[in-house]
Protein backbone atom coordinates (compact mmCIF):
# COMPACT_ATOMS: atom_id res chain seq x y z
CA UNK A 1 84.16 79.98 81.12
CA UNK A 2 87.06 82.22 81.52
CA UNK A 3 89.40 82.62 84.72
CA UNK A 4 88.63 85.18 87.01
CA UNK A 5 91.67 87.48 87.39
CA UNK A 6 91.28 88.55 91.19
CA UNK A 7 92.37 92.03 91.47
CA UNK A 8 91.67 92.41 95.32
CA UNK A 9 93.95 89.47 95.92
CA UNK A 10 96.73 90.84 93.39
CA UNK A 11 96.38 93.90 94.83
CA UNK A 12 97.62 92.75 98.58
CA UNK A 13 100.26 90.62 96.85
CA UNK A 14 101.49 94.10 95.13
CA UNK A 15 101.19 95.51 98.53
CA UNK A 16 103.10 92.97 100.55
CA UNK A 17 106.16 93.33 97.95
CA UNK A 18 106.03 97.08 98.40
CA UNK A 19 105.96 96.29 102.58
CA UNK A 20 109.14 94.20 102.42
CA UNK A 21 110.57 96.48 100.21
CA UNK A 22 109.84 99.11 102.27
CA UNK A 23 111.43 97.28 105.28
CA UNK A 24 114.63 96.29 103.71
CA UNK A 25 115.12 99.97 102.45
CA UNK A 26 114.83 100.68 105.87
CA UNK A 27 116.89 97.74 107.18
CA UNK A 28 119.73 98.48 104.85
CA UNK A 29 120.07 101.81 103.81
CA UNK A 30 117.84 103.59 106.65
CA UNK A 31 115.50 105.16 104.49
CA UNK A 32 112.08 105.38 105.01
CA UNK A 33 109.67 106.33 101.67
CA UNK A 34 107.33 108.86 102.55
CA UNK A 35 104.35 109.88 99.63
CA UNK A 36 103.07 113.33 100.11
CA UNK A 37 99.42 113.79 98.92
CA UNK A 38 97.79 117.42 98.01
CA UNK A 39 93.87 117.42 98.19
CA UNK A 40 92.18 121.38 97.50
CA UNK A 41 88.81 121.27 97.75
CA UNK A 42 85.86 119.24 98.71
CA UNK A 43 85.41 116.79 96.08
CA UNK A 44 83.54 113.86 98.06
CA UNK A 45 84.95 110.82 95.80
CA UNK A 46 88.53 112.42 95.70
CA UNK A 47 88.61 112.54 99.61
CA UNK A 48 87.15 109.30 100.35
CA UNK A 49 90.35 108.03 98.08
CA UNK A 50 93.38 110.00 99.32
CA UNK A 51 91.97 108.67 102.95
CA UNK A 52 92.29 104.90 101.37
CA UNK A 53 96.16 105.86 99.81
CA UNK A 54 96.69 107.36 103.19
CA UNK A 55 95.93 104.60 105.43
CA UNK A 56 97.57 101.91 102.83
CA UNK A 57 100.77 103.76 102.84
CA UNK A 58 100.91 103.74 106.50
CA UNK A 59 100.54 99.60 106.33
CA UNK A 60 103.26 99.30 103.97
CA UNK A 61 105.40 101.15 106.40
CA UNK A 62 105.66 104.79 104.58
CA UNK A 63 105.57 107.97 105.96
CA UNK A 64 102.40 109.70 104.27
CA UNK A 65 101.54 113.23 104.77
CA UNK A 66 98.20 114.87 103.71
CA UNK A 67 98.20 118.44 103.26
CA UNK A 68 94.27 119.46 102.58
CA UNK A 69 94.18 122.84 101.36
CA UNK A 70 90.34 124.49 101.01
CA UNK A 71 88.93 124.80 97.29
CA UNK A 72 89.53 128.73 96.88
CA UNK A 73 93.56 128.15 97.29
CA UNK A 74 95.40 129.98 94.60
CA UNK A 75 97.23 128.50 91.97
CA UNK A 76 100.39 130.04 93.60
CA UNK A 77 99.78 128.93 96.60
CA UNK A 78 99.34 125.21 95.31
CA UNK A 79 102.49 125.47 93.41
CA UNK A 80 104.51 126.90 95.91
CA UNK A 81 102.87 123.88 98.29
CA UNK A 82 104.49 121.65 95.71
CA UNK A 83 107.61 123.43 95.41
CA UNK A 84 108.23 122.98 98.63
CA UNK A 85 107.72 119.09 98.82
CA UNK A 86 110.24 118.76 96.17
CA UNK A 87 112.74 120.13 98.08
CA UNK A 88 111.88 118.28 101.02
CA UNK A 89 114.61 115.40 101.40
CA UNK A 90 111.71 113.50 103.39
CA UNK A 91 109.00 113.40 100.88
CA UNK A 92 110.24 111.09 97.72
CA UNK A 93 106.72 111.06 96.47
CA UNK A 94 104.22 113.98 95.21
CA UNK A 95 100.65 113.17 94.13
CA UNK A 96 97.78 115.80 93.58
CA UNK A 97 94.99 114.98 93.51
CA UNK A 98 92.79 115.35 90.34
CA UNK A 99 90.29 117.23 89.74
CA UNK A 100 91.79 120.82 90.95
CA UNK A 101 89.50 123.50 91.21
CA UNK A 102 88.67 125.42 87.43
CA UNK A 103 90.38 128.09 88.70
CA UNK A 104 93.75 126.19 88.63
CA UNK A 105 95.66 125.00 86.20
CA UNK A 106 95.85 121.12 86.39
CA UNK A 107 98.62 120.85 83.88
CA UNK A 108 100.93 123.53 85.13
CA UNK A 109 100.87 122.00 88.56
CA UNK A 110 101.45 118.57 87.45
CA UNK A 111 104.39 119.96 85.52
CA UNK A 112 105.41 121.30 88.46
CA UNK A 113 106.44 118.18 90.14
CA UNK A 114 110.26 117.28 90.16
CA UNK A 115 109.97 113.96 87.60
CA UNK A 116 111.78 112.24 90.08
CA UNK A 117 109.16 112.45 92.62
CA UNK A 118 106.05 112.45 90.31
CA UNK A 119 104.32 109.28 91.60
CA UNK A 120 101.71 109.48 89.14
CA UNK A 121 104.29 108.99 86.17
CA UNK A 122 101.77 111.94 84.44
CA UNK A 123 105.19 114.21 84.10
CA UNK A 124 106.37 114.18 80.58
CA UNK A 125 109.85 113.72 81.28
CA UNK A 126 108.57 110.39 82.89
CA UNK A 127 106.18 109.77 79.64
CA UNK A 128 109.59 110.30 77.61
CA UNK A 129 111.80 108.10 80.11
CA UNK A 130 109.07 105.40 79.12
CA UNK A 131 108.91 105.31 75.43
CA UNK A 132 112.69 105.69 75.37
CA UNK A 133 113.31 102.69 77.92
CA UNK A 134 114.56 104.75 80.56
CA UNK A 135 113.93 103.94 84.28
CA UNK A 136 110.89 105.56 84.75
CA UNK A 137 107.82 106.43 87.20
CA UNK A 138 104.68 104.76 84.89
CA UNK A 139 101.15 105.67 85.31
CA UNK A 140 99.44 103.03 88.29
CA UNK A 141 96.64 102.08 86.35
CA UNK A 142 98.68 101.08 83.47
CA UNK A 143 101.25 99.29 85.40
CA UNK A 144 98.59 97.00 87.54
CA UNK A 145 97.03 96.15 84.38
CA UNK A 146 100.22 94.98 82.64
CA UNK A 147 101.01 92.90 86.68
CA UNK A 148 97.37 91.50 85.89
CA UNK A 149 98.20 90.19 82.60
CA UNK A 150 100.92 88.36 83.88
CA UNK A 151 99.33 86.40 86.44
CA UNK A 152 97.30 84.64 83.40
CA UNK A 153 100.86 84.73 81.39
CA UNK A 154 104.33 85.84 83.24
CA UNK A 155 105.81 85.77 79.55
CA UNK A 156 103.44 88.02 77.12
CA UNK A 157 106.70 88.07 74.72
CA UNK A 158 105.18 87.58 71.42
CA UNK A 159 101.20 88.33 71.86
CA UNK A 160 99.12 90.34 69.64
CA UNK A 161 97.52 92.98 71.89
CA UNK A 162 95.02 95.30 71.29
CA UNK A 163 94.65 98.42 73.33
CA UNK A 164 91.23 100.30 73.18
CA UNK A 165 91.83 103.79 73.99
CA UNK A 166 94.32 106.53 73.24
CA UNK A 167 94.59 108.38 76.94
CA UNK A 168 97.89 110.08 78.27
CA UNK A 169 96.37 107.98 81.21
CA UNK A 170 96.11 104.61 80.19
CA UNK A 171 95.98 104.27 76.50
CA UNK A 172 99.56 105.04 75.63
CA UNK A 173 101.59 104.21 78.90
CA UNK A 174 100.14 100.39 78.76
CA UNK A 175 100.80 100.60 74.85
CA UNK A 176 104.61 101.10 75.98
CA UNK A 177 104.47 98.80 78.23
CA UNK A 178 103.26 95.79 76.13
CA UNK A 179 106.14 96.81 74.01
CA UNK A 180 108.66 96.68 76.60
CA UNK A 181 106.97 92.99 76.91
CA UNK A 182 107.95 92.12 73.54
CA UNK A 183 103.75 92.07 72.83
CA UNK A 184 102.88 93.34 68.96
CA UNK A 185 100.80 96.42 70.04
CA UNK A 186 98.14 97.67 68.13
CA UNK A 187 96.44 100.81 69.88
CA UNK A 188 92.83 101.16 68.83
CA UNK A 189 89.97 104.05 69.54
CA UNK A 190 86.21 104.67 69.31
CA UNK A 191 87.10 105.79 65.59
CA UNK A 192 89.03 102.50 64.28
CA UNK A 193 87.66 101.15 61.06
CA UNK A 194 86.23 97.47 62.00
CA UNK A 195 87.55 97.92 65.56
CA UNK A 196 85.75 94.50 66.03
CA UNK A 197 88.09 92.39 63.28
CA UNK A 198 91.09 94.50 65.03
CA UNK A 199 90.05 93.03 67.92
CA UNK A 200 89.04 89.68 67.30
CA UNK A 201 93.26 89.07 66.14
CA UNK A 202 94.31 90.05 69.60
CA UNK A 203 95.33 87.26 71.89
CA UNK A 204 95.44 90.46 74.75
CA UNK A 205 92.64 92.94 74.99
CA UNK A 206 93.08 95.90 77.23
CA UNK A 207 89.60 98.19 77.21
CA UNK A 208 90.24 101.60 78.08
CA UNK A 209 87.70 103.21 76.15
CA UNK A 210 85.35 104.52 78.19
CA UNK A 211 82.11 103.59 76.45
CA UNK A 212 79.86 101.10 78.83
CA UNK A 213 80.07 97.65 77.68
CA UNK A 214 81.07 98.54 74.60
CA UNK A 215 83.43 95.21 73.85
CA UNK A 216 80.89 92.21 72.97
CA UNK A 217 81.30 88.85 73.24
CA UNK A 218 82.15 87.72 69.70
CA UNK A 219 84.79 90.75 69.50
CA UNK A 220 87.17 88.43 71.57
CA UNK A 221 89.35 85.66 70.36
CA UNK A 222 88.68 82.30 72.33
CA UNK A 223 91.20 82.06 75.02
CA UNK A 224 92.73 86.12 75.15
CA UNK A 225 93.25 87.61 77.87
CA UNK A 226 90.90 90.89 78.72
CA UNK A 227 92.05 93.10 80.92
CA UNK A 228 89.20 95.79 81.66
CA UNK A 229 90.10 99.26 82.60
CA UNK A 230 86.82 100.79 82.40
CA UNK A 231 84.46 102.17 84.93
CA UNK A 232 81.03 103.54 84.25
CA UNK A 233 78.02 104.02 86.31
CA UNK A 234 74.54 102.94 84.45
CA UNK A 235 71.28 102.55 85.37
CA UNK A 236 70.16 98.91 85.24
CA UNK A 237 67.29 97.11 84.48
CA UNK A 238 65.61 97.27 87.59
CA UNK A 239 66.65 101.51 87.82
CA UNK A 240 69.45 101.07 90.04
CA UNK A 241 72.65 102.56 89.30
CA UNK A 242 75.25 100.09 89.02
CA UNK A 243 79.40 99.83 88.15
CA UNK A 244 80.48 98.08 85.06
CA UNK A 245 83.75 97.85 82.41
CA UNK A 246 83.91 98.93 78.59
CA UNK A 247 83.76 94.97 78.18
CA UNK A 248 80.37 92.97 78.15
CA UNK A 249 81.41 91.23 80.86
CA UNK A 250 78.77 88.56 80.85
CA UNK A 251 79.33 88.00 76.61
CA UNK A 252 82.79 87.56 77.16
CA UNK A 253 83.11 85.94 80.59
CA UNK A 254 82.19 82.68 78.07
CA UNK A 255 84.83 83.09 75.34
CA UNK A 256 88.03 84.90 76.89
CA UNK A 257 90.87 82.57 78.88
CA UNK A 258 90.56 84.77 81.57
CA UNK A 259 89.42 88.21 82.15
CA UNK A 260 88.97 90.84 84.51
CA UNK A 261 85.81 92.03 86.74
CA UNK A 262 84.59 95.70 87.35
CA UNK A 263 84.48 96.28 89.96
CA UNK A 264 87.49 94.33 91.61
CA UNK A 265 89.60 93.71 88.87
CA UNK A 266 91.75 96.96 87.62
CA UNK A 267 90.92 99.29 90.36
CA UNK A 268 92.50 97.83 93.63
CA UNK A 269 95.85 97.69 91.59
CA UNK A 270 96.08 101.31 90.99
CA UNK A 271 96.45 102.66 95.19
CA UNK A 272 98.63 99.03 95.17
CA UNK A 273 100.67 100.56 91.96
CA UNK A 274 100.97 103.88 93.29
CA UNK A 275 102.80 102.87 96.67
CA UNK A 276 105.19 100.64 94.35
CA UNK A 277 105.87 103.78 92.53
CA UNK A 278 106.31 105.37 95.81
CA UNK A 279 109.04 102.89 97.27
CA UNK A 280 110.73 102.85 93.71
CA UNK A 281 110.74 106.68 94.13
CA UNK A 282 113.09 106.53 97.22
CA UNK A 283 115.18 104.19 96.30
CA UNK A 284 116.04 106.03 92.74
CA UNK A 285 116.54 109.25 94.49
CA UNK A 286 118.99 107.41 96.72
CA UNK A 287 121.01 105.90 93.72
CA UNK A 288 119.91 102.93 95.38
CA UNK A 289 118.98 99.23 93.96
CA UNK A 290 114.90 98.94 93.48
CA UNK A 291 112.99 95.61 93.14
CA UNK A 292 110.47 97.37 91.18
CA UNK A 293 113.05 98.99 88.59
């Protein structure tokens, strides 16, 4: 049976580095991060989340600032919101939360964000700093799941890994990752001929595919690693809705070396990921010394 990779636990390791960091900016240098989130509208999943960023920034010792802005804001007015947070010397973090109202123009607001301060890593000056090997801002999600591969193995120099999934969001950033980890990166999709063989060579899976449970048990090479970045709500057996990965999690629970849950693998590391960005942020924009960069 495979290890269990605790992402819960990880996740308030992540955290406690970002709190000292946090402190010895602080200590040192004075500075205080502070993340700046934008919420317009009503969305009922999106608010119950910025509250959870909000309250974890505050217990890393952040300055966090919510500005809530109702659902029939104008684009204008949203960029101009943002516009002025990047010129705020205070605020060395921006995040926006997704999805905007049709009526606005996700992209152009996103774009909007002074790279420096994009917390997301979505800006594609960031996405350039990254393939290039630039210090960067990465995408969360990627970054915990790269953190999470380490726990298993702190070197990945050398794997074969296999990424499911082509996303701006996940797909690519972790691809670049891997390679900044000396891994031999393979990025796969829904459309890859005999996507189980190209699997079954990789000694690290990362499923970000989006497809319930599509990853089966004798897709996986005995011993990899499978880090699973999928969430999808299905109806079970018994006609209850119910959370689970791209991976058959029960198929290959009994042939990985250690693998992910869903939920409490991935998810708590991306909120942990984003407050690392957040502290890396400040100290960049400071010409300062980051433990996270």
């Amino acid at each position: 049976m495979a290890q269990i990779i605790d992402g819960k636990k990880i996740a308030a390791d992540v955290r406690a580095q970002v709190a000292a960091e946090v402190q010895r900016l602080v200590s040192e240098n004075g500075l205080k991060p502070g993340l700046a989130v934008v919420l317009v509208g009503e969305d009922p999943a999106s608010k119950v989340y910025v509250k959870n960023k909000a309250q974890q920034t505050v217990e890393v010792g952040m300055n966090s600032w919510e500005h809530r802005l109702p659902a029939e804001t104008s684009e204008a007015d949203v960029l101009a919101l943002v516009d002025k947070l990047n010129n705020d010397p205070a605020c060395h973090g921006i995040l926006v939360q997704l999805p905007l109202p049709k009526h606005i123009n996700s992209e152009k607001v996103l774009n909007s964000i002074n790279p420096d301060k994009d917390v997301d890593g979505f800006h594609p000056v960031n996405v350039g700093r990254l393939w290039v090997g630039e210090r960067a801002l990465v995408p969360c999600t990627p970054t915990g799941s790269v953190i999470l591969a380490k726990t298993v193995a702190p070197s990945l120099a050398g794997l074969n890994a296999v990424v499911i999934g082509r996303s701006n969001i996940v797909g690519k950033p972790v691809a670049a990752l891997l390679l900044r980890e000396n891994c031999t990166v393979t990025v796969a999709h829904s459309r890859t001929k005999d996507l189980a063989g190209v699997v079954k060579g990789a000694d690290l899976v990362v499923a970000a595919v989006g497809i319930p449970e599509m990853v089966r048990g004798d897709w996986i090479k005995p011993g990899a690693i499978v880090i699973d970045v999928g969430i999808n709500r299905i109806t079970g057996p018994d006609g209850k809705g119910k959370l689970v990965g791209d991976v058959n999690y029960a198929e290959c629970e009994k042939v990985a070396g250690a693998i992910t849950p869903v939920p409490g693998g991935v998810g708590p590391m991306t909120i942990a990921c984003l407050l690392r960005n957040a502290a890396q942020a400040a100290a960049m924009q400071n010409n300062l010394k980051s433990a996270f960069a």
